[in-house]
N, C-alpha and C. Protein backbone atom coordinates (compact mmCIF):
# COMPACT_ATOMS: atom_id res chain seq x y z
N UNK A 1 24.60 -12.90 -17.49
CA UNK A 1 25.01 -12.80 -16.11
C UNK A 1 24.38 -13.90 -15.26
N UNK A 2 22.78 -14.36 -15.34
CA UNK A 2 22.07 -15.28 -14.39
C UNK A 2 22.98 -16.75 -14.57
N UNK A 3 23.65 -16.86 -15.71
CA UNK A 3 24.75 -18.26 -16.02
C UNK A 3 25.59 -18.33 -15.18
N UNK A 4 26.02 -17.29 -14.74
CA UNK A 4 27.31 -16.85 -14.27
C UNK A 4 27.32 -16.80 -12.24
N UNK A 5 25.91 -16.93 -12.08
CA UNK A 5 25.49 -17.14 -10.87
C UNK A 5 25.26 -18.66 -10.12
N UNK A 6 25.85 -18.89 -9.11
CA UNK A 6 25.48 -20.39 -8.29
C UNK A 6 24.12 -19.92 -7.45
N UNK A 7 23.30 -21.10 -7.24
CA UNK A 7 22.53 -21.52 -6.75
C UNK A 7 21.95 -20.58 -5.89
N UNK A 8 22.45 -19.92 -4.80
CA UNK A 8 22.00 -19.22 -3.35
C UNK A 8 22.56 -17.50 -3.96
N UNK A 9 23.12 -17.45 -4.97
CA UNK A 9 23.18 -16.03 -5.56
C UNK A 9 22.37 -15.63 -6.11
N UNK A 10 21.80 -16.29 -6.72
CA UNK A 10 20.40 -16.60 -7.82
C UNK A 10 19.41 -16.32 -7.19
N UNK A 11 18.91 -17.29 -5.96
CA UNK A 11 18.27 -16.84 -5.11
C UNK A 11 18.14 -15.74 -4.50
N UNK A 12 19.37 -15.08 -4.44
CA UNK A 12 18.98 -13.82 -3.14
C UNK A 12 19.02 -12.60 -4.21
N UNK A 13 19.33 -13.19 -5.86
CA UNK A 13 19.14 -11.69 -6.31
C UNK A 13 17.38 -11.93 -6.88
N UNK A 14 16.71 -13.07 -6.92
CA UNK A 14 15.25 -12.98 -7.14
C UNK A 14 14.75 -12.64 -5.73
N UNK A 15 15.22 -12.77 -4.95
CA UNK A 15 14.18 -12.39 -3.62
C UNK A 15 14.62 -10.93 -3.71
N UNK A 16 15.71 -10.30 -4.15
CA UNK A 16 15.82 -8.72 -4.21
C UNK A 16 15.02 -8.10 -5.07
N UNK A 17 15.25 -8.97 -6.05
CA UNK A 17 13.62 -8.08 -7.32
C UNK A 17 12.41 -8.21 -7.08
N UNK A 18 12.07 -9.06 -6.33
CA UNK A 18 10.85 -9.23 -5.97
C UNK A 18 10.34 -8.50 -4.87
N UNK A 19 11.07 -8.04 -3.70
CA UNK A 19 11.57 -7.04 -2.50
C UNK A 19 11.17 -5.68 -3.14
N UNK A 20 11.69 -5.68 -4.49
CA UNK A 20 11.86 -3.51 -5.31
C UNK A 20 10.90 -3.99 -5.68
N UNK A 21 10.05 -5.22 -6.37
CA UNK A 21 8.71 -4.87 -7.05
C UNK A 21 7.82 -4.48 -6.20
N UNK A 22 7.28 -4.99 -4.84
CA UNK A 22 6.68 -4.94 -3.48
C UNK A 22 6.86 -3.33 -3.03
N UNK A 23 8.32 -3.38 -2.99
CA UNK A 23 8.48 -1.64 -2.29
C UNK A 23 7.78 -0.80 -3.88
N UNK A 24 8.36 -0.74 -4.99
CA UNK A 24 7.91 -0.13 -6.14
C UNK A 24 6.26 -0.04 -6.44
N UNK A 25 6.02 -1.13 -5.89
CA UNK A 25 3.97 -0.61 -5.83
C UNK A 25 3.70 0.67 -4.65
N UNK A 26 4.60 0.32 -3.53
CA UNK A 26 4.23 1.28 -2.31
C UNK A 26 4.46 2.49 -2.93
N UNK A 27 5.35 2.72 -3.35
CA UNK A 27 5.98 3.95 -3.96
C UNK A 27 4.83 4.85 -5.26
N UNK A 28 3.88 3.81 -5.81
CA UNK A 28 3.28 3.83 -6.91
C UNK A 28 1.85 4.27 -6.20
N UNK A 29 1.38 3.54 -5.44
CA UNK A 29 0.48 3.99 -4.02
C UNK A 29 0.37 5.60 -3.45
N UNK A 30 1.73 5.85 -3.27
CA UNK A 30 2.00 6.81 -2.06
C UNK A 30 2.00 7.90 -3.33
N UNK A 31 2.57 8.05 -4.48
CA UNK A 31 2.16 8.63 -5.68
C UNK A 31 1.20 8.89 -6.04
N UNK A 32 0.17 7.92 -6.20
CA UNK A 32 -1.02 7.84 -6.56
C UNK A 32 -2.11 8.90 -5.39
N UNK A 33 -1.55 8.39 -3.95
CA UNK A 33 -2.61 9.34 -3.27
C UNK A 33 -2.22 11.04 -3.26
N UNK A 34 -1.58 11.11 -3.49
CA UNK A 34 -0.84 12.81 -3.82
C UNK A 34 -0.98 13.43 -5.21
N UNK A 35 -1.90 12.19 -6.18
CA UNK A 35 -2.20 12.83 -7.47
C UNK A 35 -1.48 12.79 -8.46
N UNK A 36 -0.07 12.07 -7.92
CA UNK A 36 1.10 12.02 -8.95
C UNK A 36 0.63 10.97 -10.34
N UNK A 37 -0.26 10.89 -11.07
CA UNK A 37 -0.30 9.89 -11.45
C UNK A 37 0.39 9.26 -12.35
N UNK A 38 1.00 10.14 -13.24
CA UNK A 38 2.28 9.39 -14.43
C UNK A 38 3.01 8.90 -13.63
N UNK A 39 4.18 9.76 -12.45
CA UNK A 39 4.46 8.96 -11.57
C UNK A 39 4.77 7.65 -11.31
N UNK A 40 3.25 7.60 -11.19
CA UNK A 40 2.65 6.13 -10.36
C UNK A 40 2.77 5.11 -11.39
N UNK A 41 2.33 5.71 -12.52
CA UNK A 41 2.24 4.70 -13.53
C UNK A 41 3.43 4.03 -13.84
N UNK A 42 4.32 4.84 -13.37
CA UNK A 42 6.06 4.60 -14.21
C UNK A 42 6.18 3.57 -13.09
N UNK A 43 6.02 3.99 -11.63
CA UNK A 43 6.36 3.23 -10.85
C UNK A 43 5.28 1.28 -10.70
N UNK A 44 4.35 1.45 -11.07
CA UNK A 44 3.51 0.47 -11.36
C UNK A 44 4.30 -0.25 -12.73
N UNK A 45 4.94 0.08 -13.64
CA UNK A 45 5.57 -0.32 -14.60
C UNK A 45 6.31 -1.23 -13.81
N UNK A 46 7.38 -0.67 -13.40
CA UNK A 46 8.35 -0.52 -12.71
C UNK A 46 8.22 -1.95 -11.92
N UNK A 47 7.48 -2.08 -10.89
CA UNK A 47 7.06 -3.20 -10.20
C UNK A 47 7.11 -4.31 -10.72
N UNK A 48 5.93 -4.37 -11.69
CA UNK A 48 6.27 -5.25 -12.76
C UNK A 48 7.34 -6.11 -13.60
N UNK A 49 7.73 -5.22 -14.12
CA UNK A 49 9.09 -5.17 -14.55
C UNK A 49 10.41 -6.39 -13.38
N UNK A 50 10.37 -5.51 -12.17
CA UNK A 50 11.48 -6.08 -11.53
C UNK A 50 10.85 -7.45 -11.12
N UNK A 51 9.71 -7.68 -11.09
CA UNK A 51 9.33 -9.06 -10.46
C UNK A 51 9.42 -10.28 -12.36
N UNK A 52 9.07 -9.30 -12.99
CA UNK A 52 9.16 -9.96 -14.15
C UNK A 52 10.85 -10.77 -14.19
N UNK A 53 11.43 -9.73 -14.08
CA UNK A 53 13.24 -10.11 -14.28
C UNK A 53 13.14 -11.09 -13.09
N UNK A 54 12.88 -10.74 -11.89
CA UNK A 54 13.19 -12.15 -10.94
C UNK A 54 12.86 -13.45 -11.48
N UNK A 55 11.41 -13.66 -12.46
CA UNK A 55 11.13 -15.48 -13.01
C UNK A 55 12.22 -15.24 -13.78
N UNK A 56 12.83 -14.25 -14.38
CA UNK A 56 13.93 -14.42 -15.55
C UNK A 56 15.05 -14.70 -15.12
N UNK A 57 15.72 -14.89 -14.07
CA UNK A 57 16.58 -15.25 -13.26
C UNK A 57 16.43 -16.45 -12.86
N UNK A 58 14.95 -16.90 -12.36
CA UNK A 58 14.56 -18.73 -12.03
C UNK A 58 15.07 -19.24 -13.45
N UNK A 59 14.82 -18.65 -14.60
CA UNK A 59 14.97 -19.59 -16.12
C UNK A 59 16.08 -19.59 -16.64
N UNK A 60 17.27 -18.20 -16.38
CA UNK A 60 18.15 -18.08 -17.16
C UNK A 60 17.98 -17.61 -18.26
N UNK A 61 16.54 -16.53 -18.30
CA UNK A 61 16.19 -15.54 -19.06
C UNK A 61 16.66 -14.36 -19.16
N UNK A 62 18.24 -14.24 -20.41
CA UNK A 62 18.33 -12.41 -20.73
C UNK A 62 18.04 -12.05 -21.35
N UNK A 63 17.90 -10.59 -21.19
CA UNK A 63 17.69 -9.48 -22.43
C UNK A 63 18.04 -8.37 -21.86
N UNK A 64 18.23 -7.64 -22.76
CA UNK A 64 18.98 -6.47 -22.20
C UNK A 64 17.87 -5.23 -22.49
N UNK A 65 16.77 -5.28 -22.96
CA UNK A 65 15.96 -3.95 -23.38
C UNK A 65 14.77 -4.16 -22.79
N UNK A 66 13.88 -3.22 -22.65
CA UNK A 66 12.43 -3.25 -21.67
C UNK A 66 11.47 -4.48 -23.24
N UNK A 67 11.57 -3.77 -24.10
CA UNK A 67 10.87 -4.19 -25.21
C UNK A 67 11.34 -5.57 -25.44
N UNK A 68 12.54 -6.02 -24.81
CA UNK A 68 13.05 -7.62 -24.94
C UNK A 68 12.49 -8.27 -24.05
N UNK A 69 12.03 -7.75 -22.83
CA UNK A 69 11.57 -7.96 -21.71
C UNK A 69 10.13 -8.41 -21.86
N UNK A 70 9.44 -7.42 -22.27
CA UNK A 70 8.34 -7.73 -22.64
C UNK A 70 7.52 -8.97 -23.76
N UNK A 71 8.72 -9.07 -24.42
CA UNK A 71 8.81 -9.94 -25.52
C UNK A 71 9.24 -11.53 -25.33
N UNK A 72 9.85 -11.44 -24.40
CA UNK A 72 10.40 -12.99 -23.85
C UNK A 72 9.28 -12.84 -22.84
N UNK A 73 8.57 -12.21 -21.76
CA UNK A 73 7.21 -12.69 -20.92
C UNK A 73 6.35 -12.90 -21.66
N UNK A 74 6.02 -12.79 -23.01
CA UNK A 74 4.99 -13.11 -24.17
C UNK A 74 5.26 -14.27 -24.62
N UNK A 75 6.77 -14.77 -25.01
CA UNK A 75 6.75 -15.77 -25.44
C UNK A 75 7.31 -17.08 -24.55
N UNK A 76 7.53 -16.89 -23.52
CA UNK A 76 8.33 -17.63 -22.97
C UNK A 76 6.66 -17.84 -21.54
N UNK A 77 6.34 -17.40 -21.39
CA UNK A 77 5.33 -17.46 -20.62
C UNK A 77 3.69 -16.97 -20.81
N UNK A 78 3.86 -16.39 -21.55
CA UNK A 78 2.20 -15.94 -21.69
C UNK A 78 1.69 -16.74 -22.78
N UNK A 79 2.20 -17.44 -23.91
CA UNK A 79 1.97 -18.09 -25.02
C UNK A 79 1.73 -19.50 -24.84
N UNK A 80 2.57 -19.71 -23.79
CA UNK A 80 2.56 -21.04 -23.33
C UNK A 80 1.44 -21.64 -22.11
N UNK A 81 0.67 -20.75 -21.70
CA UNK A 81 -0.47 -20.50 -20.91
C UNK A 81 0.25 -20.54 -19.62
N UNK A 82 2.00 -20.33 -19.28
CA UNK A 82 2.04 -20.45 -17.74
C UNK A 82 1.55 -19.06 -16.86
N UNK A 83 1.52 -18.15 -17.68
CA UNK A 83 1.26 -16.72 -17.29
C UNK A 83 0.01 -16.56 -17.66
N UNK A 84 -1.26 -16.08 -17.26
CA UNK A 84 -2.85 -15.71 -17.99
C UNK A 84 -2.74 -14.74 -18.81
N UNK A 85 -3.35 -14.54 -19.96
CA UNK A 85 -3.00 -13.33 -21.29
C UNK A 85 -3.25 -12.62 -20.09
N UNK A 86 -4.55 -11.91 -19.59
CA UNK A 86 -4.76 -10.83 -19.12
C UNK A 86 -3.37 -10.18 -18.18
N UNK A 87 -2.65 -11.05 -17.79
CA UNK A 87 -1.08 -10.52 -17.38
C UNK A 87 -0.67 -9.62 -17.98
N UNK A 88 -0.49 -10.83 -19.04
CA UNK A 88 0.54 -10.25 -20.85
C UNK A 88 0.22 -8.72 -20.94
N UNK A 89 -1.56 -8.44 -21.25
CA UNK A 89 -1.84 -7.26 -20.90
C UNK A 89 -1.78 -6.40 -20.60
N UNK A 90 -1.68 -6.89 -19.24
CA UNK A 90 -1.32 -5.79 -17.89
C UNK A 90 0.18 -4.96 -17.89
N UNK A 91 0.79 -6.07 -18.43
CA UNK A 91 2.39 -5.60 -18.79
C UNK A 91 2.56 -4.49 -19.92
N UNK A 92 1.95 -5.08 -20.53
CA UNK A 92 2.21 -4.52 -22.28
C UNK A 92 1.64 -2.86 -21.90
N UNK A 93 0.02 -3.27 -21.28
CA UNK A 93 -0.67 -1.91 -21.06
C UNK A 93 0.48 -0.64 -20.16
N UNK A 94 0.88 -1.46 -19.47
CA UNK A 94 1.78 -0.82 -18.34
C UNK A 94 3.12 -0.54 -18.93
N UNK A 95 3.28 -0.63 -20.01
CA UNK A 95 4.99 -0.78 -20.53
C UNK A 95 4.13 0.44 -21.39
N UNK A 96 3.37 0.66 -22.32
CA UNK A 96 2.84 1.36 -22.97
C UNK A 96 2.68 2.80 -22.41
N UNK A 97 2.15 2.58 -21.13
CA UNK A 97 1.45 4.34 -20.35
C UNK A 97 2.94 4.70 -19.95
N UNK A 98 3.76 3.69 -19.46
CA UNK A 98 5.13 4.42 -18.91
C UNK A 98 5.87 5.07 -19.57
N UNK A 99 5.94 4.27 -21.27
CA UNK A 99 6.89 4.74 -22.17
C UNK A 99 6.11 5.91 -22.57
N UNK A 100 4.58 6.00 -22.89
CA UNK A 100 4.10 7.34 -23.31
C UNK A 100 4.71 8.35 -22.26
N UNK A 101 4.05 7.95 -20.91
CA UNK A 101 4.55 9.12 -19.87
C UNK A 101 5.56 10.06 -19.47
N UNK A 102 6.85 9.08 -20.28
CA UNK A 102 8.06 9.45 -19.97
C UNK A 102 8.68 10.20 -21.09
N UNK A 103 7.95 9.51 -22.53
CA UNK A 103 8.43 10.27 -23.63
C UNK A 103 7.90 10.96 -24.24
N UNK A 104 6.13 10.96 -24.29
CA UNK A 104 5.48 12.25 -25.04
C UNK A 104 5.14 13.27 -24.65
N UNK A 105 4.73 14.16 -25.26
CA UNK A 105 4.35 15.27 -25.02
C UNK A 105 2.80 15.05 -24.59
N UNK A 106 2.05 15.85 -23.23
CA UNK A 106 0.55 15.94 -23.00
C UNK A 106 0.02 14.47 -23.03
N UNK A 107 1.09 13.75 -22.18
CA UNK A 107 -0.23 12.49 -21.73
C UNK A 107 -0.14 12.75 -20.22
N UNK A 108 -1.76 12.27 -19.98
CA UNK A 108 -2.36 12.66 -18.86
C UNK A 108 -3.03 11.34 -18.10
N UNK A 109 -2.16 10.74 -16.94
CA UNK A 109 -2.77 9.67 -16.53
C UNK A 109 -3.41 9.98 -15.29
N UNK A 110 -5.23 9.33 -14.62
CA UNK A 110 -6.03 10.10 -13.80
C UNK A 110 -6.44 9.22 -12.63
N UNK A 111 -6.83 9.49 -11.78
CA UNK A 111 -7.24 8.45 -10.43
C UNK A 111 -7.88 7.64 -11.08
N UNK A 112 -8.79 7.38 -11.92
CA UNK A 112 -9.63 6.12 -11.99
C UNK A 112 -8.56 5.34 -12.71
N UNK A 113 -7.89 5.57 -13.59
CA UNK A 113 -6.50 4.57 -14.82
C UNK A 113 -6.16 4.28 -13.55
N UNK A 114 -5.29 4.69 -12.74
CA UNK A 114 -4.35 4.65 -11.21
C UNK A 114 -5.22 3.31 -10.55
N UNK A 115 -6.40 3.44 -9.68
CA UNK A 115 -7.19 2.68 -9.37
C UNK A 115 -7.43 1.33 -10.05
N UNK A 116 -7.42 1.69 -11.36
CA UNK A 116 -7.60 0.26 -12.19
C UNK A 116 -6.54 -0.72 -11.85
N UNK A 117 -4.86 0.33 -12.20
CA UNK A 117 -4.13 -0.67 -12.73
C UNK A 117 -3.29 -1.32 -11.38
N UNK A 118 -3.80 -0.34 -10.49
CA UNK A 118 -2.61 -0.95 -9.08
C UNK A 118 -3.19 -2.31 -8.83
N UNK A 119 -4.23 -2.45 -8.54
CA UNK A 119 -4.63 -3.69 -8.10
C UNK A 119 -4.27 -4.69 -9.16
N UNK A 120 -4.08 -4.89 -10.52
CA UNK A 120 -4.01 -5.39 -11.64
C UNK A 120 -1.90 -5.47 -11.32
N UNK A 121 -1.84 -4.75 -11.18
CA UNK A 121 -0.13 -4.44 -10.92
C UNK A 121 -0.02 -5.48 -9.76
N UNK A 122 -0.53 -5.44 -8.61
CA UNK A 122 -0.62 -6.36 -7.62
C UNK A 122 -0.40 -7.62 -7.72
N UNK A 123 -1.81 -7.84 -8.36
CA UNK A 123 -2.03 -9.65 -8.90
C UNK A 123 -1.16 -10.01 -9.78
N UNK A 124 -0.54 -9.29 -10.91
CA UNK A 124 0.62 -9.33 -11.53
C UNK A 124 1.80 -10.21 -10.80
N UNK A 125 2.56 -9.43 -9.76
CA UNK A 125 3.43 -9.46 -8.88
C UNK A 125 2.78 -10.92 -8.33
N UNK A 126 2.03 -11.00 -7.44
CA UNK A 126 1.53 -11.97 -6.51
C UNK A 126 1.67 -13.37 -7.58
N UNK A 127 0.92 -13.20 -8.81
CA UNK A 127 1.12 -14.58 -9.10
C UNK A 127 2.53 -15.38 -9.78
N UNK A 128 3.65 -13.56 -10.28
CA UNK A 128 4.96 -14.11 -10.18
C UNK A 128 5.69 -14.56 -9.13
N UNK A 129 5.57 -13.94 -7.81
CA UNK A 129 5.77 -14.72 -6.74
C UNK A 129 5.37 -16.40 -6.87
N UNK A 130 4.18 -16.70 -6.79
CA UNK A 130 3.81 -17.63 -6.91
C UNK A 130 4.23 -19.02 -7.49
N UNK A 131 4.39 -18.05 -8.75
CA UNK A 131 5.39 -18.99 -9.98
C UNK A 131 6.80 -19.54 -9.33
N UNK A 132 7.53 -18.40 -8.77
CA UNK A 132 8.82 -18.75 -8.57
C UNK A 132 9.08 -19.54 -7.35
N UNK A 133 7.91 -19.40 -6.02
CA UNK A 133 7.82 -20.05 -5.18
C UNK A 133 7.33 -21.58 -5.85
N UNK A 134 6.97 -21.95 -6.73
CA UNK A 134 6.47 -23.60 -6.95
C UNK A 134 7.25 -24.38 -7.37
């Protein structure tokens, strides 16, 4: 589909993913202070995720699965040192608690995990911004 887009379409659908990753932390936040914490986590995924797909839109990066997703930000950017491993990490860690959260039985995510990863979710976001702004 990103082939299939001109110039100023491209643009306004990365400034939209990047827009849901921004609102998707608030959401992950406002979760987090009410105790929701799987929740939060999904939504901290989540963030991620959509700001991830926005550089994938600057490159003309598809995939169609979360696990493809994750797999082209490993190789297409974290391998190549434009992304810092500890990102790679942050993703993988965060792709990991969501998919547990959503699909197993008795996982339990707690204010201090929450605390860790928002700010980590943050800098995430901020330095894909970054990327796509240069």
């Amino acid at each position: 589909m990103n082939e299939t887009l001109d110039n100023q379409s491209r643009m306004s659908l990365i400034d939209y993913r990047l827009s849901r990753a921004y609102e998707t932390i608030d959401e992950a936040k406002l979760l987090a202070n009410e105790g929701h914490y799987n929740a939060a986590f999904n939504r901290l995924y989540y963030a991620c995720f959509y700001a991830t797909l926005a550089l994938f839109v600057l490159h003309n990066i598809t995939t169609s699965t979360h696990v493809g997703v994750k797999t082209m930000l490993g190789l297409q950017f974290v391998s190549k040192g434009i992304i810092p491993k500890e990102y790679g990490k942050t993703y993988s860690r965060l792709f990991e608690i969501r998919h547990s959260g959503d699909y197993d039985d008795f996982v339990y995510c707690d204010k201090e995990m929450t605390e860790e990863y928002i700010p980590k979710a943050e800098s995430f976001i901020n330095t894909i911004k970054k990327l796509i702004q240069e």
